[in-house]
N, C-alpha and C. Protein backbone atom coordinates (compact mmCIF):
# COMPACT_ATOMS: atom_id res chain seq x y z
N UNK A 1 0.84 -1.17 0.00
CA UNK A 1 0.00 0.00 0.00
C UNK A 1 0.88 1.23 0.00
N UNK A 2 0.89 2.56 -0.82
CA UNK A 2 1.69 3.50 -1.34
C UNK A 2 0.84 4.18 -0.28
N UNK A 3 1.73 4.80 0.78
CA UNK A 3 1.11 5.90 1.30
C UNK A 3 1.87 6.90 1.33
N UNK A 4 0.70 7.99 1.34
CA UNK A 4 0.76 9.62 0.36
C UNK A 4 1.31 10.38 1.58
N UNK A 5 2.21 10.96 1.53
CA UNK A 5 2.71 11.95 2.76
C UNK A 5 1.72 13.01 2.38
N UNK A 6 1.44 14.10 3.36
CA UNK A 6 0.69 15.50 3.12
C UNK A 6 1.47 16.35 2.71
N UNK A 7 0.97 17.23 2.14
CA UNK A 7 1.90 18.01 1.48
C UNK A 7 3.02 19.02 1.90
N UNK A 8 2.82 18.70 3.50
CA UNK A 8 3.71 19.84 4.47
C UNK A 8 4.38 18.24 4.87
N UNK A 9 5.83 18.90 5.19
CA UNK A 9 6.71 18.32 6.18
C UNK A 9 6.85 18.83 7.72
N UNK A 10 6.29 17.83 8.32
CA UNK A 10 6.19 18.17 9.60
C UNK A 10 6.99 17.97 10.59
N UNK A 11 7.41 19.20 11.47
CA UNK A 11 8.34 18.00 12.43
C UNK A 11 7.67 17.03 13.62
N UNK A 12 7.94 16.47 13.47
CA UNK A 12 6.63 15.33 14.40
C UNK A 12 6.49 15.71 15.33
N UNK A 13 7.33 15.99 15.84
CA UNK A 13 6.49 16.62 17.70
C UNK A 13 6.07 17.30 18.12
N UNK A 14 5.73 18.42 16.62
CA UNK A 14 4.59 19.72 17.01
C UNK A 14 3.94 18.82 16.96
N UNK A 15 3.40 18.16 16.17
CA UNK A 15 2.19 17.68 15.90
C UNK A 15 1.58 16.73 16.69
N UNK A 16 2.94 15.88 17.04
CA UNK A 16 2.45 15.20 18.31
C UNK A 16 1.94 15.61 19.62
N UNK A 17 2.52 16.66 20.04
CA UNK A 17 2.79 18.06 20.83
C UNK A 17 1.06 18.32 20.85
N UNK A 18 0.49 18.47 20.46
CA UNK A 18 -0.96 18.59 20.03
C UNK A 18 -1.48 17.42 20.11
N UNK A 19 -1.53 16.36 19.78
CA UNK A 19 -2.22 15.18 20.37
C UNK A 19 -2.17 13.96 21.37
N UNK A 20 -0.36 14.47 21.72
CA UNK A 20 -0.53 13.63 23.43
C UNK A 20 -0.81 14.42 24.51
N UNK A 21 -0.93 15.95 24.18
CA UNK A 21 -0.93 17.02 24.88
C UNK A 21 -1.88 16.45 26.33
N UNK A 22 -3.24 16.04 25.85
CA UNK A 22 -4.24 15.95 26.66
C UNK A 22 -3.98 14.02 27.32
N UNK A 23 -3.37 13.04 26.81
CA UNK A 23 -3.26 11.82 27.27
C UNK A 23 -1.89 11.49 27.97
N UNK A 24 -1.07 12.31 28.31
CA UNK A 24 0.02 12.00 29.39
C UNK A 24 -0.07 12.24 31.13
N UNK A 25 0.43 10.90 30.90
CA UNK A 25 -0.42 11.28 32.86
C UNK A 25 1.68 11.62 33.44
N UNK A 26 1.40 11.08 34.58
CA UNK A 26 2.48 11.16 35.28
C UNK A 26 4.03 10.65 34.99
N UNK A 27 5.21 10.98 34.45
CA UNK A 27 6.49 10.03 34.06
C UNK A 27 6.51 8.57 34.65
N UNK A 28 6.75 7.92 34.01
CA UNK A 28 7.23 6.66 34.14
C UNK A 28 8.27 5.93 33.95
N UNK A 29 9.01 6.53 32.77
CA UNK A 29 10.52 5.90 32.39
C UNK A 29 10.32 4.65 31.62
N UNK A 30 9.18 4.13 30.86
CA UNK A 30 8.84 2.99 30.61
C UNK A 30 9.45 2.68 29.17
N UNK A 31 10.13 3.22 28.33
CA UNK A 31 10.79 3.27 27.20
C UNK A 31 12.67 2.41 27.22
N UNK A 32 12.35 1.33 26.49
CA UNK A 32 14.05 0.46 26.13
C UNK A 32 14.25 0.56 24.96
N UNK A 33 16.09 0.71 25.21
CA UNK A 33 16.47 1.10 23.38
C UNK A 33 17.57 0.27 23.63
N UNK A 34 17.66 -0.65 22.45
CA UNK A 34 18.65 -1.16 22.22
C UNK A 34 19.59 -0.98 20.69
N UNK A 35 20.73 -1.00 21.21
CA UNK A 35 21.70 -0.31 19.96
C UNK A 35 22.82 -1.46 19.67
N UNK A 36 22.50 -1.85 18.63
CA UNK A 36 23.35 -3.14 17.77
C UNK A 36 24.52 -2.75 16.77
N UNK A 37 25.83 -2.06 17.65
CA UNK A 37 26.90 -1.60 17.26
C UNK A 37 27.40 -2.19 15.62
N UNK A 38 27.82 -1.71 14.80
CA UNK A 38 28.22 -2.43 13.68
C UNK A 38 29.32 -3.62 14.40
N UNK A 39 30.29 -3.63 15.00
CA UNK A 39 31.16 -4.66 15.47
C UNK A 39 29.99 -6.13 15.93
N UNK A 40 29.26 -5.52 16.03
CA UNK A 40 28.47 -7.06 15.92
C UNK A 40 27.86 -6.89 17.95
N UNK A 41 28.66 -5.66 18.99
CA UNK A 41 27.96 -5.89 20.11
C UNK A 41 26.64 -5.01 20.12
N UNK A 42 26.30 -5.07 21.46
CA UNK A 42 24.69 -4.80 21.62
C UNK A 42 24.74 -4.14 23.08
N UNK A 43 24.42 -2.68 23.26
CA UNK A 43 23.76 -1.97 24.01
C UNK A 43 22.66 -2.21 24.49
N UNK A 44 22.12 -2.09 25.78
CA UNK A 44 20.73 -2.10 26.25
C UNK A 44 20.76 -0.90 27.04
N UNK A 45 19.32 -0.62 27.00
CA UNK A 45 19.18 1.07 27.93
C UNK A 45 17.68 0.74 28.46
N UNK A 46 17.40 0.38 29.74
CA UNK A 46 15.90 0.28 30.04
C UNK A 46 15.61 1.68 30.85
N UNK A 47 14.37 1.41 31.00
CA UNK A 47 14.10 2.63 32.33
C UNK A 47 14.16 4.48 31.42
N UNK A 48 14.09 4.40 29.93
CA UNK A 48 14.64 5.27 29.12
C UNK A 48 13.09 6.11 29.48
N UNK A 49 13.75 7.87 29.59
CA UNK A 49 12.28 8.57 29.58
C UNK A 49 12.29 9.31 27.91
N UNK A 50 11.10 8.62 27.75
CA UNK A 50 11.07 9.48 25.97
C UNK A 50 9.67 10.74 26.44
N UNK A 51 10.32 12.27 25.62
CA UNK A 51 9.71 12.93 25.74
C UNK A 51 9.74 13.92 24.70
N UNK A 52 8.42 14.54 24.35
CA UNK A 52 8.03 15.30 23.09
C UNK A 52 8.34 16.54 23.71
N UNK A 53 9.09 17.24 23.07
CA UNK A 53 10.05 18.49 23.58
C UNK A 53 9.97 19.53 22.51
N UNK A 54 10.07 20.86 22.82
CA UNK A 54 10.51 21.74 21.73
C UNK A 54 10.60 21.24 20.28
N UNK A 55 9.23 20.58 19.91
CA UNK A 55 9.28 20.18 18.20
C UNK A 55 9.99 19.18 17.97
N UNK A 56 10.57 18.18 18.97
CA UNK A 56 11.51 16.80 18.87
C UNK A 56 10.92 15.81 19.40
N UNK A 57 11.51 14.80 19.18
CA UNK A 57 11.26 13.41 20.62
C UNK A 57 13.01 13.35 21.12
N UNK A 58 12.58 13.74 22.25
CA UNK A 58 14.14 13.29 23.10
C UNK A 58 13.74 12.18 23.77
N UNK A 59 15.02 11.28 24.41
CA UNK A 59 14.90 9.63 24.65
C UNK A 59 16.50 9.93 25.86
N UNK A 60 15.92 10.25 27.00
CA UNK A 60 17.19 10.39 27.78
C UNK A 60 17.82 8.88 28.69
N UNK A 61 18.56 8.65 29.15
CA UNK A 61 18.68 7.58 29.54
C UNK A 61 18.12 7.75 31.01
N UNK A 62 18.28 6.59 32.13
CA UNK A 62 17.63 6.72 33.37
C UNK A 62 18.44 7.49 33.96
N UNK A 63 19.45 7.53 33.53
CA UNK A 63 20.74 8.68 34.71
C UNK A 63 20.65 9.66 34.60
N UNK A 64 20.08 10.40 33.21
CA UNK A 64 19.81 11.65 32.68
C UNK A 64 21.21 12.13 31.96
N UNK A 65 22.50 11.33 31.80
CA UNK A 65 23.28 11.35 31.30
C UNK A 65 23.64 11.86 29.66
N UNK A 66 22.54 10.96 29.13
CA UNK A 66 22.47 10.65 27.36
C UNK A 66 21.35 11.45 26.95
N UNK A 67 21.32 12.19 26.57
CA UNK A 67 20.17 12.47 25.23
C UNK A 67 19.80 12.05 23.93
N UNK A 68 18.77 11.40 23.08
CA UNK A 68 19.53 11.73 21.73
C UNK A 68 17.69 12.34 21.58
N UNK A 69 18.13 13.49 20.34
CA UNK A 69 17.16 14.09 20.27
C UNK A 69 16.69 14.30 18.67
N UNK A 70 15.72 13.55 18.35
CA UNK A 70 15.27 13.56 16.69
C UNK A 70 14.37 14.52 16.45
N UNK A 71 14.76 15.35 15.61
CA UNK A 71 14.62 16.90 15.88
C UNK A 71 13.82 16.77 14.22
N UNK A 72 13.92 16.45 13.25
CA UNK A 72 13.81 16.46 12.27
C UNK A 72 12.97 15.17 11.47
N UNK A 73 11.73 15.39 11.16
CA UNK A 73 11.29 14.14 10.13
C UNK A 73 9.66 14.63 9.21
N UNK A 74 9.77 13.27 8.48
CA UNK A 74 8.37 13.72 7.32
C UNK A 74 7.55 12.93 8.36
N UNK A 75 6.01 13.40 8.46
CA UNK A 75 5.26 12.29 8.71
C UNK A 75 3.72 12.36 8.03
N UNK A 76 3.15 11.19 8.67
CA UNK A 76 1.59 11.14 8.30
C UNK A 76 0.69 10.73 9.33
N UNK A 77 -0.10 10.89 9.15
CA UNK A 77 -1.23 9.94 9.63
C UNK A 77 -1.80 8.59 8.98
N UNK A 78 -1.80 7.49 9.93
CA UNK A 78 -2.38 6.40 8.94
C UNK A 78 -3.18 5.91 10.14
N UNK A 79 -4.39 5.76 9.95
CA UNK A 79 -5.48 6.06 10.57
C UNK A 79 -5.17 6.63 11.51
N UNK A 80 -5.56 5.47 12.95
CA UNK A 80 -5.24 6.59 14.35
C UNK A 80 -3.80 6.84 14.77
N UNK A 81 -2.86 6.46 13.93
CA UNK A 81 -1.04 5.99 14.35
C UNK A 81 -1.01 7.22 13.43
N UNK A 82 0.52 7.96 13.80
CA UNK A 82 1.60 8.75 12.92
C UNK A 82 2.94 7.88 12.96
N UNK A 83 3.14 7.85 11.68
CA UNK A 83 4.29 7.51 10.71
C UNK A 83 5.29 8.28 10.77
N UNK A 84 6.29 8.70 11.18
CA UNK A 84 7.43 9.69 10.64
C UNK A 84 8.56 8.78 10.54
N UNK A 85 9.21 9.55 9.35
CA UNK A 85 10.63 9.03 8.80
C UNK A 85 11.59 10.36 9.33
N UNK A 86 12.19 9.99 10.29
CA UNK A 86 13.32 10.74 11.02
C UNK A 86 14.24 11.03 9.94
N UNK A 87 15.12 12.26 9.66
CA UNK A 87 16.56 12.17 8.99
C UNK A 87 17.47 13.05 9.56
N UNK A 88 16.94 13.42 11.53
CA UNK A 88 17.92 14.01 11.98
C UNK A 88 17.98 13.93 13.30
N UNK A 89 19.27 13.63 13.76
CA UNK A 89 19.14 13.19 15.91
C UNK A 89 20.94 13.47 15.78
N UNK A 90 20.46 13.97 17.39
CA UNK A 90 22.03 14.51 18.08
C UNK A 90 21.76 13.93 19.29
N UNK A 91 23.19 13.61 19.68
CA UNK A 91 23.25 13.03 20.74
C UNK A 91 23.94 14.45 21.75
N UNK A 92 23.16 14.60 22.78
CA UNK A 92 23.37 15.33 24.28
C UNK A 92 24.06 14.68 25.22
N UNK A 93 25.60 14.71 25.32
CA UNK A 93 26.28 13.86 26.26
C UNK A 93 27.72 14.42 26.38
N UNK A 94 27.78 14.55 28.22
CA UNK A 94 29.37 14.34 28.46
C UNK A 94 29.18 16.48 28.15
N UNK A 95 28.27 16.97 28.09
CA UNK A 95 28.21 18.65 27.69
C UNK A 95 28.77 18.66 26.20
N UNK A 96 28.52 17.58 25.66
CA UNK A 96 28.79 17.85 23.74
C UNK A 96 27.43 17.52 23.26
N UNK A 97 28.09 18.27 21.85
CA UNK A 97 26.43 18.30 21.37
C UNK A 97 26.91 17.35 19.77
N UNK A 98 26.57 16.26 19.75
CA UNK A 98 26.93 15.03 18.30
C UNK A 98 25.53 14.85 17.37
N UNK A 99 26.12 15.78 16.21
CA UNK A 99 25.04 14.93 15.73
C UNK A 99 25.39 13.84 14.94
N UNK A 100 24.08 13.06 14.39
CA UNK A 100 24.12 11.32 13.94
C UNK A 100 23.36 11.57 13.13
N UNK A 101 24.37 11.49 12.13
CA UNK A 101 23.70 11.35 10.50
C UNK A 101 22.99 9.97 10.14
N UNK A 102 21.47 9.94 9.80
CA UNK A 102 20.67 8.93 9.31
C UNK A 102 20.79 8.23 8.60
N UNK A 103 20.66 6.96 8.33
CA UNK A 103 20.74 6.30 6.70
C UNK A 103 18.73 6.09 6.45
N UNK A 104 18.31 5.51 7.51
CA UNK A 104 17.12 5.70 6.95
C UNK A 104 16.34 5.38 8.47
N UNK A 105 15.47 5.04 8.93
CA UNK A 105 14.53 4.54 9.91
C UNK A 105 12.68 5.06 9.91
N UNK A 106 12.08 4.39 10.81
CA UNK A 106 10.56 5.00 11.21
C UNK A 106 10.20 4.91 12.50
N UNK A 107 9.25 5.87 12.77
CA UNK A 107 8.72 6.08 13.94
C UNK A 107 7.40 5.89 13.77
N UNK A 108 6.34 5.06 14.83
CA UNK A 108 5.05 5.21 14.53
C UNK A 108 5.01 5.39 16.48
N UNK A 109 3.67 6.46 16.31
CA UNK A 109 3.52 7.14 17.73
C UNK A 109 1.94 6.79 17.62
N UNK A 110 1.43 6.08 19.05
CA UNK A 110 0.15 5.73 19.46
C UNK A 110 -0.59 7.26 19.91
N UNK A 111 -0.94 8.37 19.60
CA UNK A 111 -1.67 9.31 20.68
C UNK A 111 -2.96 9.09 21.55
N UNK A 112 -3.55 8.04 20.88
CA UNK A 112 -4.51 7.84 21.41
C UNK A 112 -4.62 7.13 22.69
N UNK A 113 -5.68 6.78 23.75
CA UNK A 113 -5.76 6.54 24.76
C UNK A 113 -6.14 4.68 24.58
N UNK A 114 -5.93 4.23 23.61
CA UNK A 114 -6.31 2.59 23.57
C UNK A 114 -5.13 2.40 22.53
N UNK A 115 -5.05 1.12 22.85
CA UNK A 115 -4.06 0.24 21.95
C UNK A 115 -4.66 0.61 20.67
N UNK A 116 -3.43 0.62 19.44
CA UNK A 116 -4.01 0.36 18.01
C UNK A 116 -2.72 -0.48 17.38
N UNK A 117 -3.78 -1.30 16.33
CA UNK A 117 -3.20 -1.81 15.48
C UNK A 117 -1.65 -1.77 14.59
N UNK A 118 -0.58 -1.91 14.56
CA UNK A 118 0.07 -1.44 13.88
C UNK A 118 0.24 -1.41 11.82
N UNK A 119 -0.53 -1.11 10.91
CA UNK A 119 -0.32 -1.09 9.84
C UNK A 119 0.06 -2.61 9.44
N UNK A 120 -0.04 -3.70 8.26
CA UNK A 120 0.17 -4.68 7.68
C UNK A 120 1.16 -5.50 8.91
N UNK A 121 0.36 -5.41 10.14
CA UNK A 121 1.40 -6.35 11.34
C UNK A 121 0.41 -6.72 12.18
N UNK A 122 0.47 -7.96 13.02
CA UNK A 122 -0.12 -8.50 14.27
C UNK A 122 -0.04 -7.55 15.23
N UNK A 123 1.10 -6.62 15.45
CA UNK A 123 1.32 -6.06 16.56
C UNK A 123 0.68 -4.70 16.81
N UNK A 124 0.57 -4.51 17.62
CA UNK A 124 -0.29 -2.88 18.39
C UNK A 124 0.49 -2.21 19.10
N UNK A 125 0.52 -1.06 18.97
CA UNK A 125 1.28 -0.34 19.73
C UNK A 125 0.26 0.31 20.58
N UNK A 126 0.72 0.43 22.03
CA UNK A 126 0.13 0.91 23.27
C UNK A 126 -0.48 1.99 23.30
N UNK A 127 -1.39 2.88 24.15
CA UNK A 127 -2.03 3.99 23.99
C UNK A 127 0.22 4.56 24.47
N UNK A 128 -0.51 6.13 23.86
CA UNK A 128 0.96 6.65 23.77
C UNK A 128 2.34 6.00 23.81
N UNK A 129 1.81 4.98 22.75
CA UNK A 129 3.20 4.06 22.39
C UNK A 129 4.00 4.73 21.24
N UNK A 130 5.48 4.49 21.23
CA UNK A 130 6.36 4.44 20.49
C UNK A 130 6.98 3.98 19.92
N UNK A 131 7.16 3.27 19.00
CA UNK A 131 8.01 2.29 18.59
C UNK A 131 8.84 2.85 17.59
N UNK A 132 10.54 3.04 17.38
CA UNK A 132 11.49 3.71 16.66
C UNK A 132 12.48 2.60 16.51
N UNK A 133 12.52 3.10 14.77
CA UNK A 133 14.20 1.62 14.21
C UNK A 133 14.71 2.95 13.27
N UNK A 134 16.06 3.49 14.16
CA UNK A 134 17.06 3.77 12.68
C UNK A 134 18.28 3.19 12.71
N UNK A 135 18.36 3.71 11.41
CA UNK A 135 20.42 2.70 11.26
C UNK A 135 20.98 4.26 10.96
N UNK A 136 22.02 4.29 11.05
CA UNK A 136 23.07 5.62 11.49
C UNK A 136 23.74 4.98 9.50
N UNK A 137 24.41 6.32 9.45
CA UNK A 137 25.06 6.14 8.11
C UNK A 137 26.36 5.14 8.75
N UNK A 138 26.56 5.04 9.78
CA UNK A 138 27.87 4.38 10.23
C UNK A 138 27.15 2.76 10.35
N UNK A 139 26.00 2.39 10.44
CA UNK A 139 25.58 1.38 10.54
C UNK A 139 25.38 1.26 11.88
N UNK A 140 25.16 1.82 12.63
CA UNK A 140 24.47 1.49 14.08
C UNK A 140 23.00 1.38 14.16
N UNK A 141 22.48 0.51 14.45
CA UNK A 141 20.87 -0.32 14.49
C UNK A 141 20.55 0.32 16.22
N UNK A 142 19.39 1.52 16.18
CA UNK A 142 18.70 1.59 17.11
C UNK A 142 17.21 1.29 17.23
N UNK A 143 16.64 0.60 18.20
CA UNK A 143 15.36 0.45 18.36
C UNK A 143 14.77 0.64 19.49
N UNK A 144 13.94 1.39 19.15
CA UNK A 144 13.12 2.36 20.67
C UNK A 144 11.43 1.64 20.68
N UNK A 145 11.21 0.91 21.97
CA UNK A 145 10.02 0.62 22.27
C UNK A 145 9.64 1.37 23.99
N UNK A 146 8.26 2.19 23.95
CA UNK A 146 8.42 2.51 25.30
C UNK A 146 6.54 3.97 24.55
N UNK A 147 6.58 3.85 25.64
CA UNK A 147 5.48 4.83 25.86
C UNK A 147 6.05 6.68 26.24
N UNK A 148 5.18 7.60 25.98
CA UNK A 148 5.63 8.84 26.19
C UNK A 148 5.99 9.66 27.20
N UNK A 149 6.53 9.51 27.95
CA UNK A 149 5.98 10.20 29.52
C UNK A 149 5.71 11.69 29.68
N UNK A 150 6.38 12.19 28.91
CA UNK A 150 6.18 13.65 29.54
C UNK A 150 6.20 14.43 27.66
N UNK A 151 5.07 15.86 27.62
CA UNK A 151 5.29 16.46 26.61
C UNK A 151 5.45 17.69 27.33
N UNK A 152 6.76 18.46 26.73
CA UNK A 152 7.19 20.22 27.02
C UNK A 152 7.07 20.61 26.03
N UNK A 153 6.53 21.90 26.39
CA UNK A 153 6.16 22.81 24.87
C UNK A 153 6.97 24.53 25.47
């Protein structure tokens, strides 16, 4: 199925920014990312707080150490889920500011207050679920599963 982007490029987290606005309750930290180094090892990060920020999704770690912040993407709506294709995130760490050039990935964001379906899959993503896969031009495999906790505007 060919789906039609709108004719504006959005950055996803205004927009999201506007529809988890009213369904975020209290932080939780309920978001894990795991990062599958090109050398073949594997990062884990549980306890991760993902939050819709100044027109981004930032994804800090539990220490508050790490940031990485995807500041930049196209998206849509496909029914009650948004679609965005990220092509820009910096990492916040150590007081440097890195950014991480994309090769490609997607984001689909639940706003709604019930589970939905995910597009041509068995799986559902949670009311204010997240689910994120990019690969870095260097070949680093990240994948973000976790719910929203907090939106700043």
């Amino acid at each position: 199925m060919k789906v039609q982007l709108t004719r504006q490029i959005l950055c996803f987290a205004a927009a999201l920014a506007t529809a988890f606005g009213l369904a975020i309750g209290p932080a939780r930290a309920a978001g894990t990312v795991v990062i599958a180094h090109p050398d073949g090892t594997t990062s884990t990060y549980t306890t991760v707080h993902i939050i819709v920020w100044n027109e981004s999704l930032a994804v800090s770690s539990a220490d508050g150490k790490g940031t990485v912040v995807f500041g930049k993407a196209a998206c849509t709506k496909i029914g009650e889920l948004v679609e965005c294709l990220p092509y820009d995130a910096t990492l916040f760490q150590n007081g440097q500011k890195t950014r991480i050039p994309l090769r490609s990935g997607t984001v689909w964001l639940n706003p709604t207050t019930t589970a939905q379906p995910l597009s041509h899959s068995s799986a559902q993503i949670p009311p204010r679920g997240v689910l994120l896969a990019v690969k870095t031009k260097r070949g680093t495999e990240v994948t973000l599963t976790g719910t929203v906790d907090e939106v700043k505007k």
